[in-house]
C-alpha atoms as a PDB file:
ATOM      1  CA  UNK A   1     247.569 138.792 227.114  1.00  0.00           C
ATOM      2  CA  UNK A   2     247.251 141.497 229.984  1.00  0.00           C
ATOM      3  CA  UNK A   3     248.496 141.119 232.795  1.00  0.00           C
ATOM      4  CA  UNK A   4     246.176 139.528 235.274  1.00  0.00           C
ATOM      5  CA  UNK A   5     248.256 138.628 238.704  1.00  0.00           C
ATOM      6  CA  UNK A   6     250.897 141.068 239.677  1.00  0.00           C
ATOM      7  CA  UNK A   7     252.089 139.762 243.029  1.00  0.00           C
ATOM      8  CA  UNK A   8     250.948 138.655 246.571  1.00  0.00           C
ATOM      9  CA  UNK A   9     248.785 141.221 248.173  1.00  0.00           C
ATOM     10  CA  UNK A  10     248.375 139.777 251.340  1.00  0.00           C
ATOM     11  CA  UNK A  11     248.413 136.022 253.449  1.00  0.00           C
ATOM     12  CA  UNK A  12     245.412 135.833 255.909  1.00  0.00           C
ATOM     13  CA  UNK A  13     245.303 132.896 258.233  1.00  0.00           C
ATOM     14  CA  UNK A  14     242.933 131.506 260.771  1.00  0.00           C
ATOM     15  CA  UNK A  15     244.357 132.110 264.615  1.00  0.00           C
ATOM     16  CA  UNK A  16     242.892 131.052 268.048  1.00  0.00           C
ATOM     17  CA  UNK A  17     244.634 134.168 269.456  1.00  0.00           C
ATOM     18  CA  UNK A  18     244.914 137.146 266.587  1.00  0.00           C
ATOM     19  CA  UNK A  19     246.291 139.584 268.889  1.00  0.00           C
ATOM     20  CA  UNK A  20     249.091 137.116 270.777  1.00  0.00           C
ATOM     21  CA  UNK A  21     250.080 136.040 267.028  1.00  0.00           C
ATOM     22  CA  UNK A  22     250.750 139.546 266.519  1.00  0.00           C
ATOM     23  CA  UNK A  23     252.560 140.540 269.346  1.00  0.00           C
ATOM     24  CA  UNK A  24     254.478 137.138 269.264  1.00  0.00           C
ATOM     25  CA  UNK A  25     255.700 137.809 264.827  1.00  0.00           C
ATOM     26  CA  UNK A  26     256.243 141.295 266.539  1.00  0.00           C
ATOM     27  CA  UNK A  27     258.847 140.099 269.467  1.00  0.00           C
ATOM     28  CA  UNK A  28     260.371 137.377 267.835  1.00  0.00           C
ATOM     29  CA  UNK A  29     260.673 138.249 264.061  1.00  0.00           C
ATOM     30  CA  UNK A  30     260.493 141.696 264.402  1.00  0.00           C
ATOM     31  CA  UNK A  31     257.136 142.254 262.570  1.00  0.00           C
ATOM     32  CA  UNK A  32     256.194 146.123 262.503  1.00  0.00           C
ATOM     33  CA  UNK A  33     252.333 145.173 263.832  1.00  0.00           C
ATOM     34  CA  UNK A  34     249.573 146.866 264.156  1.00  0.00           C
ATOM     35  CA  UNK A  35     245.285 145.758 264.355  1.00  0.00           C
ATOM     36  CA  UNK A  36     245.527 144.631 261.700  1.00  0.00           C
ATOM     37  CA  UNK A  37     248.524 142.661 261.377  1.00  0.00           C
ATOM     38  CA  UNK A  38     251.991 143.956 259.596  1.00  0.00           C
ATOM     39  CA  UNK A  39     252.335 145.618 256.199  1.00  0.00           C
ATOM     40  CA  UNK A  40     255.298 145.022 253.892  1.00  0.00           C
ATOM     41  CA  UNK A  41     256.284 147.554 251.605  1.00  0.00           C
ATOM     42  CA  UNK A  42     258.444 146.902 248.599  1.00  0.00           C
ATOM     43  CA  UNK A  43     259.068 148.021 245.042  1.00  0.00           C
ATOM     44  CA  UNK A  44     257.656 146.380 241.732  1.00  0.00           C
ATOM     45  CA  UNK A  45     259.826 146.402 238.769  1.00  0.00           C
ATOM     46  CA  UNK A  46     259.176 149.444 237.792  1.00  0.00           C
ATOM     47  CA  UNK A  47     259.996 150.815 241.245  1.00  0.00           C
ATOM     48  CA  UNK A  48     256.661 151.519 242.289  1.00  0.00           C
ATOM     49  CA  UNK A  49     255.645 151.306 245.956  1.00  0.00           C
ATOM     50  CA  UNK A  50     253.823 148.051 246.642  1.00  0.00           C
ATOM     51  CA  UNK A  51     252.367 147.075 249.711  1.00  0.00           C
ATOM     52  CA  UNK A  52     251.786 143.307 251.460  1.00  0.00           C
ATOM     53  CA  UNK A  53     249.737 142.307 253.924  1.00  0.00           C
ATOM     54  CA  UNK A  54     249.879 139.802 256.954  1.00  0.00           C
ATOM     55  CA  UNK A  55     247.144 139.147 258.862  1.00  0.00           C
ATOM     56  CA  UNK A  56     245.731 136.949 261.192  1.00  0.00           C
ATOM     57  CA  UNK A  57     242.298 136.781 261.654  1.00  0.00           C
ATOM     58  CA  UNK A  58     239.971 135.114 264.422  1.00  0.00           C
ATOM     59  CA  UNK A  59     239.636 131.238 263.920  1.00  0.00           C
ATOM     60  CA  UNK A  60     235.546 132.150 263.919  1.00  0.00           C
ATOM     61  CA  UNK A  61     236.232 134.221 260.527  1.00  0.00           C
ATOM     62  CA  UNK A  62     233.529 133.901 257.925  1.00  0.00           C
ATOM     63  CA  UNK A  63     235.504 135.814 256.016  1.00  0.00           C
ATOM     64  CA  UNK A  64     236.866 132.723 253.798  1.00  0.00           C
ATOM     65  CA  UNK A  65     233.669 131.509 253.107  1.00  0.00           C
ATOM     66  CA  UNK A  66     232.711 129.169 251.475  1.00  0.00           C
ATOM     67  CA  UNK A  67     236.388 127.682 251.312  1.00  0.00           C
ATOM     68  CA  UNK A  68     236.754 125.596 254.551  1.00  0.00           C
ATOM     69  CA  UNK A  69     240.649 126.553 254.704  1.00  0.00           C
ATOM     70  CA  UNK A  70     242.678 128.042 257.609  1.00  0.00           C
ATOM     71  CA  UNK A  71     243.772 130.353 255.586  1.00  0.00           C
ATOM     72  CA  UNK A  72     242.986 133.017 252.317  1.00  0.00           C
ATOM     73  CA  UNK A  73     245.552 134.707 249.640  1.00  0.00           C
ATOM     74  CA  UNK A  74     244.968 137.929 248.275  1.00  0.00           C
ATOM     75  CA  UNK A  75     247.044 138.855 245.045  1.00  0.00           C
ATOM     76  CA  UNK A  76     247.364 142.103 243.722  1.00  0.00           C
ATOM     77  CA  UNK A  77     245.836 143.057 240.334  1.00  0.00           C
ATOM     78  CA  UNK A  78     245.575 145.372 237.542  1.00  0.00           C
ATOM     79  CA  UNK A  79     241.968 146.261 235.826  1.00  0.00           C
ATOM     80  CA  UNK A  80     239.966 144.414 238.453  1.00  0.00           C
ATOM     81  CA  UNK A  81     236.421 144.840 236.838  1.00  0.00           C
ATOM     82  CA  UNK A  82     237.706 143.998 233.745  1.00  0.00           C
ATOM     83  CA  UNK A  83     239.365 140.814 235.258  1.00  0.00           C
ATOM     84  CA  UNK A  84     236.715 139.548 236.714  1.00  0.00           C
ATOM     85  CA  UNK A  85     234.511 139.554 233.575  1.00  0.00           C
ATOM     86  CA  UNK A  86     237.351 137.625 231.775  1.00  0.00           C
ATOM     87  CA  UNK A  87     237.492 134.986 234.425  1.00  0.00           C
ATOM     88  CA  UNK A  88     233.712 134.909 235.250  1.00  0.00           C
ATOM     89  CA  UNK A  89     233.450 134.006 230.932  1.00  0.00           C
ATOM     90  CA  UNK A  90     236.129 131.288 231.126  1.00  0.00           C
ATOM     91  CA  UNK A  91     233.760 129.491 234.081  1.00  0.00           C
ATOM     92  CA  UNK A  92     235.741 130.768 236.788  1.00  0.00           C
ATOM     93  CA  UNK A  93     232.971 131.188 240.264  1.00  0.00           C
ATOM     94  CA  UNK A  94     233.044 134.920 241.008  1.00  0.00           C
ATOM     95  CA  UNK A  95     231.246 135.522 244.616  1.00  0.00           C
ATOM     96  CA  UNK A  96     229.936 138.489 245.625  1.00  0.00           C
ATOM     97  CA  UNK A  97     230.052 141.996 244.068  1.00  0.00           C
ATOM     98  CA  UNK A  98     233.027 144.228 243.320  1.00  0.00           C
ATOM     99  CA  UNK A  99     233.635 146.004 246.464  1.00  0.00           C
ATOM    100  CA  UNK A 100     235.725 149.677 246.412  1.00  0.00           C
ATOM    101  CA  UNK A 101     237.663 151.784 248.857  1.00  0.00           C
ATOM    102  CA  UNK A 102     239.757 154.687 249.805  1.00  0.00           C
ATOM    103  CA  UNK A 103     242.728 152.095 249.148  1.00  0.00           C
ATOM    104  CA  UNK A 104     241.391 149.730 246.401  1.00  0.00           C
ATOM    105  CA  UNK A 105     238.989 147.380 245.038  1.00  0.00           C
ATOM    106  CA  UNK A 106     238.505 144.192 246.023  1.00  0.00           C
ATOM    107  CA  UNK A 107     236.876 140.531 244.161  1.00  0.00           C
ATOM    108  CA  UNK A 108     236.468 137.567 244.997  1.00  0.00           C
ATOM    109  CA  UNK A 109     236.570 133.754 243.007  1.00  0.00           C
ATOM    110  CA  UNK A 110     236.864 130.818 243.778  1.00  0.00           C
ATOM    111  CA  UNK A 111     239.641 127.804 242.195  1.00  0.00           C
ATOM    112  CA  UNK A 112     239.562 124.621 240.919  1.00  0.00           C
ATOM    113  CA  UNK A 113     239.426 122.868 244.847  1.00  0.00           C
ATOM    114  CA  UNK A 114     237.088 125.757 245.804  1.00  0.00           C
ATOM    115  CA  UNK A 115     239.368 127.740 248.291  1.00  0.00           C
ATOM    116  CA  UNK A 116     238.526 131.611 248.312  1.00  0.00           C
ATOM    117  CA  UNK A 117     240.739 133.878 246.478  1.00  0.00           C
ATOM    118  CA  UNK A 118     241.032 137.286 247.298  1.00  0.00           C
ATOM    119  CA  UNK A 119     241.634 140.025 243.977  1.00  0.00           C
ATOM    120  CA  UNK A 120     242.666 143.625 245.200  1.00  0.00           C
ATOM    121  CA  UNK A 121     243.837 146.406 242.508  1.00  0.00           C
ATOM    122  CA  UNK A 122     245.509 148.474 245.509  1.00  0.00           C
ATOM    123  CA  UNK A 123     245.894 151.959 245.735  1.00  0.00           C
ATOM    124  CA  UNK A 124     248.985 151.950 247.658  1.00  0.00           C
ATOM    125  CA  UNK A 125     249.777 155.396 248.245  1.00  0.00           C
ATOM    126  CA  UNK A 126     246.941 155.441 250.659  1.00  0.00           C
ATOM    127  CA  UNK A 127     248.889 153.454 253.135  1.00  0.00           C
ATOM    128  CA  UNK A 128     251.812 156.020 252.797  1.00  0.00           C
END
């Protein structure tokens, strides 16, 4: 089997105060932010650049729709397109259409208690 999930892309949360979340990860655990949150870099096993992203966004978000959480994961990916055609034939809900940017693509399904999952096959040298 391919390989479908190849780590945590990002961990977006809900916040009455984005900007004083920010600024308080950045004083008191010495978060690097910036508008739009803090990006972790790291190497895969291969020793690839890898990026992660923290985020909090506005408790008014629609983003995470139609979950009702507080919060959203995003894992990276390899062969989006082609991942969400496998999942979308094993009766996994796929919402929306494939979106793509400068610094990846992006999908979206939901699970089995219907919270929104974020897929992203990054291009992480455009954060370098």
């Amino acid at each position: 089997m391919k390989k479908r999930v190849t780590g945590i892309g990002g961990l977006f949360f809900k916040s009455k105060d984005p900007k004083a979340s920010k600024d308080w990860y950045k004083k008191h655990l010495g978060f690097n932010t910036d508008d739009y949150g803090c990006t972790f870099w790291w190497n895969d096993a291969e020793g690839k650049d890898c990026s992660t992203q923290w985020s909090p966004f506005p408790e008014d978000t629609k983003y995470y729709e139609p979950s009702k959480k507080e919060f959203m994961f995003n894992y990276r990916v390899e062969n989006l397109a082609e991942l969400l055609e496998t999942l979308k034939a094993e009766g996994v809900t796929v919402i929306g259409e494939m979106e793509e940017y400068d610094y990846g693509k992006f999908g979206w399904i939901l699970d089995n208690e219907g919270n929104k999952i974020e897929l992203w096959e990054p291009i992480d040298k455009a954060f370098l």
